[in-house]
N, C-alpha and C. Protein backbone atom coordinates (compact mmCIF):
# COMPACT_ATOMS: atom_id res chain seq x y z
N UNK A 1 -94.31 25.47 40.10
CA UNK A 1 -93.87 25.67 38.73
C UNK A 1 -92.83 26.80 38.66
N UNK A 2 -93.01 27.83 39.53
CA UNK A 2 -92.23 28.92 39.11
C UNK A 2 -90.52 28.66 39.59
N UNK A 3 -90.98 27.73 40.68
CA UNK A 3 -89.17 27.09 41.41
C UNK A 3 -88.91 26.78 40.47
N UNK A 4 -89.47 25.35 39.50
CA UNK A 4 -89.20 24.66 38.44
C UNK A 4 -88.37 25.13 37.53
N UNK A 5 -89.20 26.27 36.92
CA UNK A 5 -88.39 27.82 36.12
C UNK A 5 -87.28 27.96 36.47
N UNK A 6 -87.63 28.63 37.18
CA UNK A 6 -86.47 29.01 38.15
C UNK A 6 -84.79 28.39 37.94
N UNK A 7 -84.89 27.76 38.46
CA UNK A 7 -84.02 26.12 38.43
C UNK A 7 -83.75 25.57 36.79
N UNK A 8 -84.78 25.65 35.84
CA UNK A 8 -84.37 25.01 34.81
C UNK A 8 -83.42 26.38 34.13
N UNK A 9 -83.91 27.71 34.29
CA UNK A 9 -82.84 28.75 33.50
C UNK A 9 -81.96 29.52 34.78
N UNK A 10 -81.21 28.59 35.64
CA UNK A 10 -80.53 29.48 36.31
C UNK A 10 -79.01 29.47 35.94
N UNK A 11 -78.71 28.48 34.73
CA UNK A 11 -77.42 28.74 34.26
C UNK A 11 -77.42 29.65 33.07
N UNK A 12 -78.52 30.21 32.69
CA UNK A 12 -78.85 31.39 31.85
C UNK A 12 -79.07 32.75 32.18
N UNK A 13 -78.98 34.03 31.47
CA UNK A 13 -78.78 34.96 31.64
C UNK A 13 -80.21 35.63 31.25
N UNK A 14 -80.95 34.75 31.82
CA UNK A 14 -82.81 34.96 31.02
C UNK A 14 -83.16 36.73 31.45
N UNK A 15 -83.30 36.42 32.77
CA UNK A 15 -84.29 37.92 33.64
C UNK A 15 -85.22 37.83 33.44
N UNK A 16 -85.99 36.41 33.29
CA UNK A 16 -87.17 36.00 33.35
C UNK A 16 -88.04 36.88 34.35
N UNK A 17 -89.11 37.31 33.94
CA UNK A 17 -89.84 38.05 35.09
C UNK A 17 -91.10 37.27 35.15
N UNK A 18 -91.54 37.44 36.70
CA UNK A 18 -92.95 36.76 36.83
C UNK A 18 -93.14 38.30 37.77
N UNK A 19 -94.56 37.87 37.75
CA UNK A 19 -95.83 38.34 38.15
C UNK A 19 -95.97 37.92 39.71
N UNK A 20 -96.24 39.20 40.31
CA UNK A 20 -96.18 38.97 41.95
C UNK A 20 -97.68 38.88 42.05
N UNK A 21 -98.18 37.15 43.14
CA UNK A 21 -99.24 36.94 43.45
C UNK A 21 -100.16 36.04 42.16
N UNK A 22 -99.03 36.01 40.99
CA UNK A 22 -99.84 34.47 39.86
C UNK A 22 -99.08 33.43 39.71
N UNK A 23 -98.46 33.07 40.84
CA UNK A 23 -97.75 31.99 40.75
C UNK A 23 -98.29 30.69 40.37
N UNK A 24 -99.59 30.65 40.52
CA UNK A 24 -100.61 29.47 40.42
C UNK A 24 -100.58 29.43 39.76
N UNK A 25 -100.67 30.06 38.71
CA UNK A 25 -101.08 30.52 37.30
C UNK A 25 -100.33 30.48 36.12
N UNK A 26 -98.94 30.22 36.72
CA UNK A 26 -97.89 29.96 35.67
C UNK A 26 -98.28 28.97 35.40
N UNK A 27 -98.17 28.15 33.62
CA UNK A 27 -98.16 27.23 32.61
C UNK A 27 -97.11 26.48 32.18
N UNK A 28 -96.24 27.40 32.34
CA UNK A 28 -95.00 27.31 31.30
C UNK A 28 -93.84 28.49 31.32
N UNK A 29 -92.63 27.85 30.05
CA UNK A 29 -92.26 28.99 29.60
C UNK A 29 -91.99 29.07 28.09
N UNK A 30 -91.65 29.97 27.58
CA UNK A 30 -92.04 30.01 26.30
C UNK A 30 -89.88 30.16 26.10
N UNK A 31 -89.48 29.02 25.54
CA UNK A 31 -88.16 28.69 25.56
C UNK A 31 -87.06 29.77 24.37
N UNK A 32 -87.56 30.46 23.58
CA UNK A 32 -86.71 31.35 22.71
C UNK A 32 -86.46 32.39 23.18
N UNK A 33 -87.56 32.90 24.63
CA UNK A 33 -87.37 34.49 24.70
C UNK A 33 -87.42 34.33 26.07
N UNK A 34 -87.17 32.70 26.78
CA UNK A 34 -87.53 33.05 28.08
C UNK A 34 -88.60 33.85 28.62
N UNK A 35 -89.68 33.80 28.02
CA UNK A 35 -90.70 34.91 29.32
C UNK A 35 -92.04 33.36 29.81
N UNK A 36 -92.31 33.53 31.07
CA UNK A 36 -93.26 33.07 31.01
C UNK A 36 -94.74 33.25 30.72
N UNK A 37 -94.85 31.96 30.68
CA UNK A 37 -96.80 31.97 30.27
C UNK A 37 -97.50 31.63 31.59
N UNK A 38 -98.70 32.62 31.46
CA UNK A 38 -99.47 32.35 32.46
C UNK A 38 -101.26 32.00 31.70
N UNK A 39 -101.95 31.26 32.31
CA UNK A 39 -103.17 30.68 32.10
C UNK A 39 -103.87 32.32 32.47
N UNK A 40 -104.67 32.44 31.23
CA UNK A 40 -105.59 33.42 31.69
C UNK A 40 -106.70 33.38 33.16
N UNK A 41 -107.53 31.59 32.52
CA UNK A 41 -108.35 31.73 33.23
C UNK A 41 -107.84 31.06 35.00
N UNK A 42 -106.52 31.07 35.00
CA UNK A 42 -106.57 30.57 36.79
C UNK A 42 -105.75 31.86 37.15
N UNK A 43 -105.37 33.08 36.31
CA UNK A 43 -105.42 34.52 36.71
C UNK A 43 -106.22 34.82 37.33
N UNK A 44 -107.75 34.77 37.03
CA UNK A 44 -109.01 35.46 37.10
C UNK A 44 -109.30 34.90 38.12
N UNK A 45 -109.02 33.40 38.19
CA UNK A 45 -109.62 32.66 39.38
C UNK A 45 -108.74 33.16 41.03
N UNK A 46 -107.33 33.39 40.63
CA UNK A 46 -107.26 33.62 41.57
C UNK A 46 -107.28 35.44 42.38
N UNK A 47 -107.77 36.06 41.24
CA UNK A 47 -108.38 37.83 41.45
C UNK A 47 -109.69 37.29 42.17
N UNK A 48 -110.43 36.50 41.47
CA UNK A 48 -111.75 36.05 42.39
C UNK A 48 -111.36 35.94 43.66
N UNK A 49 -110.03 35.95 44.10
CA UNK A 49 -110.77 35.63 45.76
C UNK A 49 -110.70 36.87 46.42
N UNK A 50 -110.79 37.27 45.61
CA UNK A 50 -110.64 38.75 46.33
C UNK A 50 -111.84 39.80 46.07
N UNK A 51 -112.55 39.58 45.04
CA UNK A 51 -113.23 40.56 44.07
C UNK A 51 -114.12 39.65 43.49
N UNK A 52 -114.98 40.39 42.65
CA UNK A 52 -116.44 39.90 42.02
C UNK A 52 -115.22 39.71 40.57
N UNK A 53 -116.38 38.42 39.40
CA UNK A 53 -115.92 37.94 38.80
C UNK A 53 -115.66 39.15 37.68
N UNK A 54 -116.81 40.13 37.59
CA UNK A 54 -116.42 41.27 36.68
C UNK A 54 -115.27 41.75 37.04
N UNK A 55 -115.00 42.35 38.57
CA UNK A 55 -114.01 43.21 38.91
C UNK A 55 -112.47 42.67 38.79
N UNK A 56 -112.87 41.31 38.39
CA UNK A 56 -111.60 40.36 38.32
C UNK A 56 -110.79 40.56 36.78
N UNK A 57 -112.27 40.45 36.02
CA UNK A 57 -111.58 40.68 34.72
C UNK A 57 -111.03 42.13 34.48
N UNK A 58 -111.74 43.18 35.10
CA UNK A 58 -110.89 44.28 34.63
C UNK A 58 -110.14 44.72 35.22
N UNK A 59 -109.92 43.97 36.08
CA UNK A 59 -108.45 44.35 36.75
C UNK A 59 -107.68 43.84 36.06
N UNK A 60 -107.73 42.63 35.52
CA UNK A 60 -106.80 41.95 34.85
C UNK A 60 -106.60 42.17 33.48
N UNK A 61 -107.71 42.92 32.65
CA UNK A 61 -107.84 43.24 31.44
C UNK A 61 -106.60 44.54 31.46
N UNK A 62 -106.84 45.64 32.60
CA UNK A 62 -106.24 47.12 32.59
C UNK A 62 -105.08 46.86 33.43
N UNK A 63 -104.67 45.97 34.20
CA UNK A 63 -104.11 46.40 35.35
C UNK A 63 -102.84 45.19 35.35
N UNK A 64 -103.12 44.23 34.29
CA UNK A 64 -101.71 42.90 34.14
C UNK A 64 -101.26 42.54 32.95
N UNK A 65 -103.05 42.56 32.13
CA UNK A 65 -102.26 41.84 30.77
C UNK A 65 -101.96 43.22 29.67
N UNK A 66 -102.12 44.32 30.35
CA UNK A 66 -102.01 45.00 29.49
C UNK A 66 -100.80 46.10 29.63
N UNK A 67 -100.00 45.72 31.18
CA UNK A 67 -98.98 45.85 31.70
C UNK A 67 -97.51 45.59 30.38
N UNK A 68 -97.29 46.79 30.15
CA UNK A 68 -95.18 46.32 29.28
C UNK A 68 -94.33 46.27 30.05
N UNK A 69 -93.70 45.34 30.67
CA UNK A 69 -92.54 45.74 31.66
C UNK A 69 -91.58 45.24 30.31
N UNK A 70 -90.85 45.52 29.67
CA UNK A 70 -89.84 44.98 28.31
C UNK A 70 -90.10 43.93 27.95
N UNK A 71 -88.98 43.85 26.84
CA UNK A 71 -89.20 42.75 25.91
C UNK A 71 -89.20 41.39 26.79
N UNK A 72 -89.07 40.88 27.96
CA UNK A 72 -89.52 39.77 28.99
C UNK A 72 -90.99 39.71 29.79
N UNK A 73 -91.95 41.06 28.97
CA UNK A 73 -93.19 40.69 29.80
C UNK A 73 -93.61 39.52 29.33
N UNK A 74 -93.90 39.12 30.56
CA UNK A 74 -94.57 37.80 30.60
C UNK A 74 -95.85 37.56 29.29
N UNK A 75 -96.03 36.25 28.82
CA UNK A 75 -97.43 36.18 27.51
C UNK A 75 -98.16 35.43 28.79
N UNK A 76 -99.84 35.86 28.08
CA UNK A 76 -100.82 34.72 28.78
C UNK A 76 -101.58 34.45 27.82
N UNK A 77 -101.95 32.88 27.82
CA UNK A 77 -102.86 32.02 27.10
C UNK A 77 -104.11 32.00 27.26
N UNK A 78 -104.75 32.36 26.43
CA UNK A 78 -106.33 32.33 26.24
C UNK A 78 -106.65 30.74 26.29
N UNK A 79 -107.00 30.44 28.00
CA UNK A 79 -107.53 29.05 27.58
C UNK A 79 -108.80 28.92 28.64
N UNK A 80 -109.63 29.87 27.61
CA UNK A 80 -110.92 30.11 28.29
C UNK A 80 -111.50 29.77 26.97
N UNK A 81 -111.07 29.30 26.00
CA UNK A 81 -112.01 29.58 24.06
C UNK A 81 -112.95 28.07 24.85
């Protein structure tokens, strides 16, 4: 998916940023502001392989989604409801 990206805005001046190591995890992109979307829950899944399922979420609670890199940080979708 992220080549996909990649490739669909490379005649644009996006500066799309992704996330090093959630490539799986990309969804999409969100087409007005260029940033991508990433799936919450195949974030977590893939912190699980590393870590317990708690230690997954708060890494990811403190340590990604709560990360500002500018107005191109990446959004992620709650599709755990």
């Amino acid at each position: 998916m992220k080549q996909r990206i990649i490739e669909e805005l490379e005649n644009c001046e996006a500066n799309t940023i992704f996330y090093d190591g959630f490539d799986e995890a990309i969804i999409g992109i969100e087409y007005e502001s260029f940033r991508v979307i990433y799936s919450i829950s195949k974030c977590i899944e893939i912190l699980r392989k590393d870590m317990s399922e708690e230690d997954a979420r708060e890494h990811f609670d403190f340590n990604v989604v709560s990360g500002y890199v500018g107005e191109k940080t990446p959004i992620f979708c709650n599709d755990e409801l």
